[in-house]
PDB file of N, CA and C in Angstrom:
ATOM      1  N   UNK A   1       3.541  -2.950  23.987  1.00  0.00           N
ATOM      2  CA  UNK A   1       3.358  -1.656  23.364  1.00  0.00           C
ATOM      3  C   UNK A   1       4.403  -1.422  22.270  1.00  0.00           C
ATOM      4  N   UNK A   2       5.537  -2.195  22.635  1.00  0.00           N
ATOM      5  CA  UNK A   2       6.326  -1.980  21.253  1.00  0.00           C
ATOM      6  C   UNK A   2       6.462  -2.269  20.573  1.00  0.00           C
ATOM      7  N   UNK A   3       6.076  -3.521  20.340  1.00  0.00           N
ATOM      8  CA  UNK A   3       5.198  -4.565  18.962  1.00  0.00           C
ATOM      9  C   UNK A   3       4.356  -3.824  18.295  1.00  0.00           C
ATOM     10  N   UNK A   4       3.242  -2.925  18.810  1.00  0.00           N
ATOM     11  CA  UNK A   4       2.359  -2.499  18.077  1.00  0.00           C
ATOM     12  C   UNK A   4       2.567  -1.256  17.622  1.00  0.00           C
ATOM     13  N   UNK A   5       4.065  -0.615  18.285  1.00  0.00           N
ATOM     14  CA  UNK A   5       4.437   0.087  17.325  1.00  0.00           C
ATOM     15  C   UNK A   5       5.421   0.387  16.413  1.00  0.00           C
ATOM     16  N   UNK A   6       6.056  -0.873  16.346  1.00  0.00           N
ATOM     17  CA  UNK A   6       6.644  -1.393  15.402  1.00  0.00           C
ATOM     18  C   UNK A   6       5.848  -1.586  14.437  1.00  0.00           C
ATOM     19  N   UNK A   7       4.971  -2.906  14.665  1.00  0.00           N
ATOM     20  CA  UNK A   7       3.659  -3.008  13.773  1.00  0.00           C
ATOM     21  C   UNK A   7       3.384  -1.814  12.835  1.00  0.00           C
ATOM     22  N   UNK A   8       2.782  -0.660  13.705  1.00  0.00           N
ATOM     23  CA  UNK A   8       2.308   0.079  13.207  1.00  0.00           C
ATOM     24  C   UNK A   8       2.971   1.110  12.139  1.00  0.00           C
ATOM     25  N   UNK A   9       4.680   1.292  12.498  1.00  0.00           N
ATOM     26  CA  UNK A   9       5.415   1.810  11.109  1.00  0.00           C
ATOM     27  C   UNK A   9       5.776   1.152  10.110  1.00  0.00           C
ATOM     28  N   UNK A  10       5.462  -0.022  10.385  1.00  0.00           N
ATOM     29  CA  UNK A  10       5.657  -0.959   8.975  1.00  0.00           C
ATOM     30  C   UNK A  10       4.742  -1.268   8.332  1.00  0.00           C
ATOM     31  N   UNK A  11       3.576  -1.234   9.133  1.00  0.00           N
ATOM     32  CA  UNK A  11       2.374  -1.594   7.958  1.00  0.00           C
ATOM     33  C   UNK A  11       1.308  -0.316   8.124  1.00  0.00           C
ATOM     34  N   UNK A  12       1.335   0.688   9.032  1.00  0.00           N
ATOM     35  CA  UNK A  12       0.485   1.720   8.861  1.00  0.00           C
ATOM     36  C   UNK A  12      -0.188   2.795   7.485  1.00  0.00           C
ATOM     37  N   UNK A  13       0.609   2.492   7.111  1.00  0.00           N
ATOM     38  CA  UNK A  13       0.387   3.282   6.008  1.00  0.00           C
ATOM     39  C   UNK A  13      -0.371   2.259   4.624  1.00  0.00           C
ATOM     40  N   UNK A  14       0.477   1.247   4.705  1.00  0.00           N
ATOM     41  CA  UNK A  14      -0.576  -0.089   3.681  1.00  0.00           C
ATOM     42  C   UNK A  14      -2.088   0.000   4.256  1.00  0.00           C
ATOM     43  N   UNK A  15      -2.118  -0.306   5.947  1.00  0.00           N
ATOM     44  CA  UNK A  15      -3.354  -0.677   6.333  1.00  0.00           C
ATOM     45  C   UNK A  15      -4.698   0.535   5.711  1.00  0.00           C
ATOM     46  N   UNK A  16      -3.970   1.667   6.547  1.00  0.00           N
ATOM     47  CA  UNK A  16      -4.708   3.111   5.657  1.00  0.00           C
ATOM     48  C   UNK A  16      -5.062   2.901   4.037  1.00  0.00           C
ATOM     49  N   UNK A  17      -4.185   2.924   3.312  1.00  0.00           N
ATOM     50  CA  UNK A  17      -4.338   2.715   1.998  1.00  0.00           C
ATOM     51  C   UNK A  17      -5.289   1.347   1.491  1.00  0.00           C
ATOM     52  N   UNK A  18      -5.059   0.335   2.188  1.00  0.00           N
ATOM     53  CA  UNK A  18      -6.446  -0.757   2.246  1.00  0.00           C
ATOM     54  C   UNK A  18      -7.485  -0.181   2.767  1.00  0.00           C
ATOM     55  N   UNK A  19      -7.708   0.585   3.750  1.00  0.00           N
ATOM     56  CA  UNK A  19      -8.953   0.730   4.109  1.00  0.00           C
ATOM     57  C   UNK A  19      -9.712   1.775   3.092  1.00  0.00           C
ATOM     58  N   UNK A  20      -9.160   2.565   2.532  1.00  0.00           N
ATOM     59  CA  UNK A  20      -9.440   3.945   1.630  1.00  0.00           C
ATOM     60  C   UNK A  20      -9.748   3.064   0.653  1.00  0.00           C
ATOM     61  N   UNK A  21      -8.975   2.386   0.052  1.00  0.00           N
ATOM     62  CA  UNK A  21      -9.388   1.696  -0.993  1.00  0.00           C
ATOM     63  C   UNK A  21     -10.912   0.730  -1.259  1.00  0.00           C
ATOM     64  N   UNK A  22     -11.004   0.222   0.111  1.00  0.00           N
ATOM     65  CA  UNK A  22     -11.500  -0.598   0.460  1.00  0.00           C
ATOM     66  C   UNK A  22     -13.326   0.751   0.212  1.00  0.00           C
ATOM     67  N   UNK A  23     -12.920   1.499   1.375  1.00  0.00           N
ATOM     68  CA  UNK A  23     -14.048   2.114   0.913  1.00  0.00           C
ATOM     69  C   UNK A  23     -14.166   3.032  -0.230  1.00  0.00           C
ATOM     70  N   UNK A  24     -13.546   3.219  -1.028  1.00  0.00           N
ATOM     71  CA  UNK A  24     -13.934   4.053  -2.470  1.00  0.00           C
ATOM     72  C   UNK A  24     -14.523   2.778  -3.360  1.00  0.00           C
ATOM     73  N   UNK A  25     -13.988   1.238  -3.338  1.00  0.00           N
ATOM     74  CA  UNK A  25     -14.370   0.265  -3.950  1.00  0.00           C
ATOM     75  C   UNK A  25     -16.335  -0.227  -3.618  1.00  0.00           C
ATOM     76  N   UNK A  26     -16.665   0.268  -2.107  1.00  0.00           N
ATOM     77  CA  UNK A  26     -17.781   0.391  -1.734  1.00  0.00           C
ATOM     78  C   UNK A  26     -18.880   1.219  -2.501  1.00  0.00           C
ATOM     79  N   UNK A  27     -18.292   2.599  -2.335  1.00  0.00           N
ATOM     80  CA  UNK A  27     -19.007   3.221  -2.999  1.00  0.00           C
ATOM     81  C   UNK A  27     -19.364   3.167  -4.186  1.00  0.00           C
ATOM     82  N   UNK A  28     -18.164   2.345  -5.171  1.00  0.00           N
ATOM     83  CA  UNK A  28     -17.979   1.570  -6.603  1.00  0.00           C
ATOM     84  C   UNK A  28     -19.717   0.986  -7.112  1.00  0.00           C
ATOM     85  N   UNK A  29     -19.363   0.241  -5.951  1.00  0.00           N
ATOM     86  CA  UNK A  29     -20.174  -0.647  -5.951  1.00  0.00           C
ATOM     87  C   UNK A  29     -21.640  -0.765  -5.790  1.00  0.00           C
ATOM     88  N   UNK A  30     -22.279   0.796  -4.971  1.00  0.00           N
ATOM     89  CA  UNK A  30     -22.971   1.487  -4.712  1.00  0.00           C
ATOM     90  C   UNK A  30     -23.458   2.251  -5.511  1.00  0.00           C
ATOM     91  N   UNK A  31     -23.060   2.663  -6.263  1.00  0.00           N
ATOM     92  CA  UNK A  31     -23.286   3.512  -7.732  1.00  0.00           C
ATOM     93  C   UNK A  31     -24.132   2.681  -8.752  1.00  0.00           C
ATOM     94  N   UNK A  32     -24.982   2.172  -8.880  1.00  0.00           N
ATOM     95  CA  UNK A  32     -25.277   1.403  -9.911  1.00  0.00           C
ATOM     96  C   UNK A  32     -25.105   2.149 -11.289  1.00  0.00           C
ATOM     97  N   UNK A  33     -26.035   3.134 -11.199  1.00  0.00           N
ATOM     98  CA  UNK A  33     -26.364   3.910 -12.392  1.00  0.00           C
ATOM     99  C   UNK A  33     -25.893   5.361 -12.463  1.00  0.00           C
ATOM    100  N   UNK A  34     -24.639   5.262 -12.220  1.00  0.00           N
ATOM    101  CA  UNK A  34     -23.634   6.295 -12.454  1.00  0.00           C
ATOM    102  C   UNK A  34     -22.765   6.789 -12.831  1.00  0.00           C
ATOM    103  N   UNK A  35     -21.981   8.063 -13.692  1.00  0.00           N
ATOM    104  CA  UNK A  35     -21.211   8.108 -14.616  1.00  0.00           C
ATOM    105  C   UNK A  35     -19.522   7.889 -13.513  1.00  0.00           C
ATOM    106  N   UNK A  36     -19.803   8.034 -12.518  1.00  0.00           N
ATOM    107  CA  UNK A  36     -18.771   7.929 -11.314  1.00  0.00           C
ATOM    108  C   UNK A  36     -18.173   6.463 -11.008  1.00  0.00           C
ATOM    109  N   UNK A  37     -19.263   5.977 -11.370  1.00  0.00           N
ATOM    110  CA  UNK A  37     -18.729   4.310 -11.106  1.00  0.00           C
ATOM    111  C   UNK A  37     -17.402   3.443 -11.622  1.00  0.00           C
ATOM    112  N   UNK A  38     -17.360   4.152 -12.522  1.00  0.00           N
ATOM    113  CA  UNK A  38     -15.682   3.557 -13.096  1.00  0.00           C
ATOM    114  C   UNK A  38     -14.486   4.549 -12.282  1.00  0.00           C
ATOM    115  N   UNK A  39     -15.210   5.601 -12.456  1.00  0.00           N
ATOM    116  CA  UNK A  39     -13.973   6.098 -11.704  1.00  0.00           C
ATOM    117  C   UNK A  39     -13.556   6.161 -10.416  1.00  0.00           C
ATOM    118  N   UNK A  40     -14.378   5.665  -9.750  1.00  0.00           N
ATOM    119  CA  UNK A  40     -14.574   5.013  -8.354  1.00  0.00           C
ATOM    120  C   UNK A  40     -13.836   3.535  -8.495  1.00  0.00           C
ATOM    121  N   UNK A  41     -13.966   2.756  -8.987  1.00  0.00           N
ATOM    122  CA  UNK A  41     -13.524   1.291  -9.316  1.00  0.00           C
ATOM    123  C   UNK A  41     -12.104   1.827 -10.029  1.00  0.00           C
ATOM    124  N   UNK A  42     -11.739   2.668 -10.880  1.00  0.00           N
ATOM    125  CA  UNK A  42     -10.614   2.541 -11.256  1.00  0.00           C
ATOM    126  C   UNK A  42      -9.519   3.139 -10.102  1.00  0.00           C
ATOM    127  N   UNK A  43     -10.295   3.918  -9.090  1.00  0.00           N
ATOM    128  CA  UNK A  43      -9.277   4.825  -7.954  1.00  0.00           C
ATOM    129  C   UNK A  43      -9.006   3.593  -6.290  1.00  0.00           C
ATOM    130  N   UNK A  44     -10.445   2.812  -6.913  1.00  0.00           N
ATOM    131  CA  UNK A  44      -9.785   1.880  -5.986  1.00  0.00           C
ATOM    132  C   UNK A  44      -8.605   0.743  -6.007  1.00  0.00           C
ATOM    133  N   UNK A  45      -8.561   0.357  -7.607  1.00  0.00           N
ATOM    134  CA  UNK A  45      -7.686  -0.292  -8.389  1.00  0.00           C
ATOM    135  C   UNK A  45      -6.251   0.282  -8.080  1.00  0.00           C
ATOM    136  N   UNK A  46      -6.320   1.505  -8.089  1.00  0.00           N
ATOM    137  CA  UNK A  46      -5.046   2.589  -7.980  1.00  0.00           C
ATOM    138  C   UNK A  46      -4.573   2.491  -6.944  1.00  0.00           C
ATOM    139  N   UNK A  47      -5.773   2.335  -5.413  1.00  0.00           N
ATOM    140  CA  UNK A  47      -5.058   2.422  -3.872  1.00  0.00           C
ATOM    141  C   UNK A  47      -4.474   1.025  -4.181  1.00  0.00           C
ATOM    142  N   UNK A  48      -4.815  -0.413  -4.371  1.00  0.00           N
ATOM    143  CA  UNK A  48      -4.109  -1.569  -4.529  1.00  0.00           C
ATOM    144  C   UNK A  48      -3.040  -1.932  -5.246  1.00  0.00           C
ATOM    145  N   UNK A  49      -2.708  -1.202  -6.502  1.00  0.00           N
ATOM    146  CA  UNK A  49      -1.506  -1.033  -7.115  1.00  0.00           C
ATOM    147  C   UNK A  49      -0.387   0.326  -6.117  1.00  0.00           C
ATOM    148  N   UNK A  50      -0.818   1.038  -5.353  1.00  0.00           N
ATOM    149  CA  UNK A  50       0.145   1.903  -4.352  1.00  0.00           C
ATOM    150  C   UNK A  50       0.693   0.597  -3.608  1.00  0.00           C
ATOM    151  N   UNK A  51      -0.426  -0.016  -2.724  1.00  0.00           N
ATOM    152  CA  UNK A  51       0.136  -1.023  -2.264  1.00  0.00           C
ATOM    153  C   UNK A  51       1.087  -1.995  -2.572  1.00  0.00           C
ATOM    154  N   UNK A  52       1.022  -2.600  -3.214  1.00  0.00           N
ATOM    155  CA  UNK A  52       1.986  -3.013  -4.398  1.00  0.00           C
ATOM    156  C   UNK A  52       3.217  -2.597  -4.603  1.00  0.00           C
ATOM    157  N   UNK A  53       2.931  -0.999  -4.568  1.00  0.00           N
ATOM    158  CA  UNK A  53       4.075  -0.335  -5.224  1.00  0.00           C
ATOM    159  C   UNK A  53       5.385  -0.419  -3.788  1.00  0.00           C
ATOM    160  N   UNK A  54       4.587  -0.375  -2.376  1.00  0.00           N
ATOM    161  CA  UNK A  54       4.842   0.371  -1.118  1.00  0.00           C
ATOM    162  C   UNK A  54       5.667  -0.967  -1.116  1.00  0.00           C
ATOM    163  N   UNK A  55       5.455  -2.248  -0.992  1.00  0.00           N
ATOM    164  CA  UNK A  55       5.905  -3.463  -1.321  1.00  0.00           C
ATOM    165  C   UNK A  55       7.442  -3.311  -1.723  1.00  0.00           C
ATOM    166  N   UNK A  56       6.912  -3.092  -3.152  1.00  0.00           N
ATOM    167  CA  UNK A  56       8.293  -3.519  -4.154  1.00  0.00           C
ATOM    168  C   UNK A  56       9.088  -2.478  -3.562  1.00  0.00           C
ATOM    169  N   UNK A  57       8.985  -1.052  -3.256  1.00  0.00           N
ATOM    170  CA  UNK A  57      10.011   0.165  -3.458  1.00  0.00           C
ATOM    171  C   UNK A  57      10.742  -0.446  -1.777  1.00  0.00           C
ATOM    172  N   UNK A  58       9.928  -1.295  -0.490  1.00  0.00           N
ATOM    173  CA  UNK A  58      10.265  -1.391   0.678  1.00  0.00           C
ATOM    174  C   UNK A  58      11.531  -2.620   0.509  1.00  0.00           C
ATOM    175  N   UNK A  59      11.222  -3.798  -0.482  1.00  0.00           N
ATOM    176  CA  UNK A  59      12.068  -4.681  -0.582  1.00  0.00           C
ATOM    177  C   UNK A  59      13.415  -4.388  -1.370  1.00  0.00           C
ATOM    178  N   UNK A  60      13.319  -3.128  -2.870  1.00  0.00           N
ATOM    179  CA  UNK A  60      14.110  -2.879  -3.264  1.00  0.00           C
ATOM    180  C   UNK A  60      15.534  -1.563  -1.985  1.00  0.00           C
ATOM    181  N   UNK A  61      15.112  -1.316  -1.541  1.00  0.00           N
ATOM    182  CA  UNK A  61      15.730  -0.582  -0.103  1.00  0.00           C
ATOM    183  C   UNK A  61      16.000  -1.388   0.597  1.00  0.00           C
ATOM    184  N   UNK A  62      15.161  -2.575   1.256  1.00  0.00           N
ATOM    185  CA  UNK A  62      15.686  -3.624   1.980  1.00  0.00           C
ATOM    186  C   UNK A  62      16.855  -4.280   0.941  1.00  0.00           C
ATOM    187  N   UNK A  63      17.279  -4.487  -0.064  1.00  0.00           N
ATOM    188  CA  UNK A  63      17.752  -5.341  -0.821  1.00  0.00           C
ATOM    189  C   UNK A  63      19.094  -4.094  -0.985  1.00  0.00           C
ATOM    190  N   UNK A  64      19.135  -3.050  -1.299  1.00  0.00           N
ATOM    191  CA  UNK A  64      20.264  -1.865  -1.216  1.00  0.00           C
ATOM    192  C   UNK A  64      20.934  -1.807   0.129  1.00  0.00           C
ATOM    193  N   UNK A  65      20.046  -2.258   1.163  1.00  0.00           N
ATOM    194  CA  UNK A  65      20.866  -2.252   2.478  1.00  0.00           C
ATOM    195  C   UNK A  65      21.493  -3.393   2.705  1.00  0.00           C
ATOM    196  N   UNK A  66      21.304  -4.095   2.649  1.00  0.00           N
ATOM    197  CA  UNK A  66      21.731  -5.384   2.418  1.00  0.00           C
ATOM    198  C   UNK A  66      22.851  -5.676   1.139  1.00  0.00           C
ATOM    199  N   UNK A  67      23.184  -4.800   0.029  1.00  0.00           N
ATOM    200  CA  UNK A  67      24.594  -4.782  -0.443  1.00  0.00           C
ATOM    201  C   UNK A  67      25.412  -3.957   0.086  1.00  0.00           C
ATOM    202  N   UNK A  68      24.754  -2.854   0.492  1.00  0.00           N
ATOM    203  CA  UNK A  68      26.071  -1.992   1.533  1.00  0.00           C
ATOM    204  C   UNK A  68      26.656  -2.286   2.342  1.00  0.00           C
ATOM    205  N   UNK A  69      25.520  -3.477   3.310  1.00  0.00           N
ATOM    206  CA  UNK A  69      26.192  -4.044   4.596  1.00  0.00           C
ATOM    207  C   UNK A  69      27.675  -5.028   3.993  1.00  0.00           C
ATOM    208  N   UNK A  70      27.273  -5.578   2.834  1.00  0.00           N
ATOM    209  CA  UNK A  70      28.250  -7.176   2.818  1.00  0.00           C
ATOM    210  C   UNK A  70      29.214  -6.409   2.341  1.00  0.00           C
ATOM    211  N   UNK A  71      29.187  -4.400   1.494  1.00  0.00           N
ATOM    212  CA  UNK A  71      30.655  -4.274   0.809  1.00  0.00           C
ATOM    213  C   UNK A  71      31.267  -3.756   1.738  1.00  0.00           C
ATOM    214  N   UNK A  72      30.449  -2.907   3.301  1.00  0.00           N
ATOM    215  CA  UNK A  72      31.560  -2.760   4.103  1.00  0.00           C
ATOM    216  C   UNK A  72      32.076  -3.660   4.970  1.00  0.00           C
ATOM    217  N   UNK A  73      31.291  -4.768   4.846  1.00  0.00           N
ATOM    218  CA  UNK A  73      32.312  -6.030   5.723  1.00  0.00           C
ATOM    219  C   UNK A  73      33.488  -6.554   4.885  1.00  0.00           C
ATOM    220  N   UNK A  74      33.597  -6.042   3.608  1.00  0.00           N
ATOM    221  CA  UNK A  74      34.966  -6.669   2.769  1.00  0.00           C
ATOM    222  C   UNK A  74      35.609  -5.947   2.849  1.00  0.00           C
TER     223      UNK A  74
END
């Protein structure tokens, strides 16, 4: 049980944001002949660049904790 909720604060919020994405890209796709269709495809584009973003901003914090640790060990 504590794996999965570990699991779950580290990637809960990506997984959500894949799945949203995942289905606005559906509906994309579903639209044949509609003025909505890009903007459906461009909002799903948007949940995958968050992702992305959730990424870089998690490693740049991992990477800040990790100089604080080594300047208070000097």
């Amino acid at each position: 049980m504590k794996l999965l909720l570990q699991w779950f604060l580290h990637y809960g919020l990506v997984a959500s944001v894949l799945v949203w994405a995942g289905a606005v890209g559906l509906m994309a796709y579903h639209l044949t002949d509609s003025e909505w269709r890009w903007a459906f495809a461009a909002l799903s584009v948007g949940g995958i660049a968050t992702i992305g973003g959730i990424f870089w901003i998690r490693t740049y914090i991992d990477g800040l904790t990790g100089l604080s640790k080594k300047e208070t060990e000097l």
